[in-house]
Protein backbone atom coordinates (compact mmCIF):
# COMPACT_ATOMS: atom_id res chain seq x y z
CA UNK A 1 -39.66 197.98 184.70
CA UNK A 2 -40.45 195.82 181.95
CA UNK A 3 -44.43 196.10 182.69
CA UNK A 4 -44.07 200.18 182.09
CA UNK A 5 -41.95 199.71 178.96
CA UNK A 6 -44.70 197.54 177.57
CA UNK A 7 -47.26 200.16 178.77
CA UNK A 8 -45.55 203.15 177.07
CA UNK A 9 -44.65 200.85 174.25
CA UNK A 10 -48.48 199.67 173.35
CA UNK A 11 -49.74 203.14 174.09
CA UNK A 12 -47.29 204.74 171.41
CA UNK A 13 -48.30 201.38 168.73
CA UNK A 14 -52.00 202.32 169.14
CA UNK A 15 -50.96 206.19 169.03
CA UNK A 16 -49.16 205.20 165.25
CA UNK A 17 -51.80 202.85 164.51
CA UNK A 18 -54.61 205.55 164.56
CA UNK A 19 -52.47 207.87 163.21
CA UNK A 20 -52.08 205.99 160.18
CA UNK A 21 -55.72 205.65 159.65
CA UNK A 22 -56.47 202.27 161.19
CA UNK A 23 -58.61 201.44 164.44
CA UNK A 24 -55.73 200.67 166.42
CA UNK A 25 -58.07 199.78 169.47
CA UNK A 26 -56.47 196.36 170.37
CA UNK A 27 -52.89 197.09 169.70
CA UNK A 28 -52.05 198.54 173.20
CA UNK A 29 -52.81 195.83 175.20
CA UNK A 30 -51.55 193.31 172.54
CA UNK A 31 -48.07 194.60 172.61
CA UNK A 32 -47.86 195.08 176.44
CA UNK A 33 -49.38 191.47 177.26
CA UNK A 34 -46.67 190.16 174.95
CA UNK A 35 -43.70 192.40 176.90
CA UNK A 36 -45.42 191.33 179.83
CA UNK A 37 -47.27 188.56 180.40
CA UNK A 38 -48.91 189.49 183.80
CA UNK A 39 -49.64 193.22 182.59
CA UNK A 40 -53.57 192.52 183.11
CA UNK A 41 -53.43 191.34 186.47
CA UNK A 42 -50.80 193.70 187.41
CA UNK A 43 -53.42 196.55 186.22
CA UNK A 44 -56.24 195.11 187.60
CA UNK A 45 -54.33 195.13 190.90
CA UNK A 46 -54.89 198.69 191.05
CA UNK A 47 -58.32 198.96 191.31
CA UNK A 48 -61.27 198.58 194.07
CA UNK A 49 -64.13 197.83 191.77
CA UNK A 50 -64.11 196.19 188.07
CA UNK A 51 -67.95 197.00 186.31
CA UNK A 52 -68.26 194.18 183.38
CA UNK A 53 -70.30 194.94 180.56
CA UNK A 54 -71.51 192.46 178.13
CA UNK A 55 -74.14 191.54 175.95
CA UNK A 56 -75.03 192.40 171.71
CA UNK A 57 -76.20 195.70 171.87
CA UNK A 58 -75.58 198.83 174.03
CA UNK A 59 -72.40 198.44 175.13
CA UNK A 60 -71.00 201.84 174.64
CA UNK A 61 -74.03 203.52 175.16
CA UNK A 62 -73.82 201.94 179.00
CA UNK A 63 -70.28 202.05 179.75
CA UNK A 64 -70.08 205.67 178.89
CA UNK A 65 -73.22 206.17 180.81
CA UNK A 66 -71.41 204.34 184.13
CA UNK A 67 -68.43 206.08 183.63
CA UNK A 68 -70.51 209.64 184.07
CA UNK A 69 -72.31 208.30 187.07
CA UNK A 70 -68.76 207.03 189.01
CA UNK A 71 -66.64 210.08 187.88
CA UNK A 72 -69.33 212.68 188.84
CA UNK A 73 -68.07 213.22 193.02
């Protein structure tokens, strides 16, 4: 119960947060990881396949371009 508090919790800070003008990008997952510690391996629980993306440049450029190419069905 706690884990979906944190969830609906973080998702109305970053909802304030951008509201207000700021970024507001990292507050989510700050405030549910400190409700609940094992949020991120509770989430990642849920899902078959994890794609990583790292590196300087190009990051959003290639994430969005994944996401179109495993939503499209």
């Amino acid at each position: 119960m706690l884990f979906y508090i944190g969830l609906i919790v973080g998702k109305l800070a970053g909802y304030g947060s951008k509201k207000f003008g700021f970024n507001g990008s990292n507050i989510p997952g700050k405030i549910t990881n400190y409700l609940y510690k094992n949020a991120l391996q509770k989430l990642a629980a849920q899902v078959e396949t994890v794609v990583l993306v790292t590196g300087t440049n190009g990051k959003t450029t290639t994430c969005n371009l994944v996401s179109s190419i495993f939503s499209k069905k």
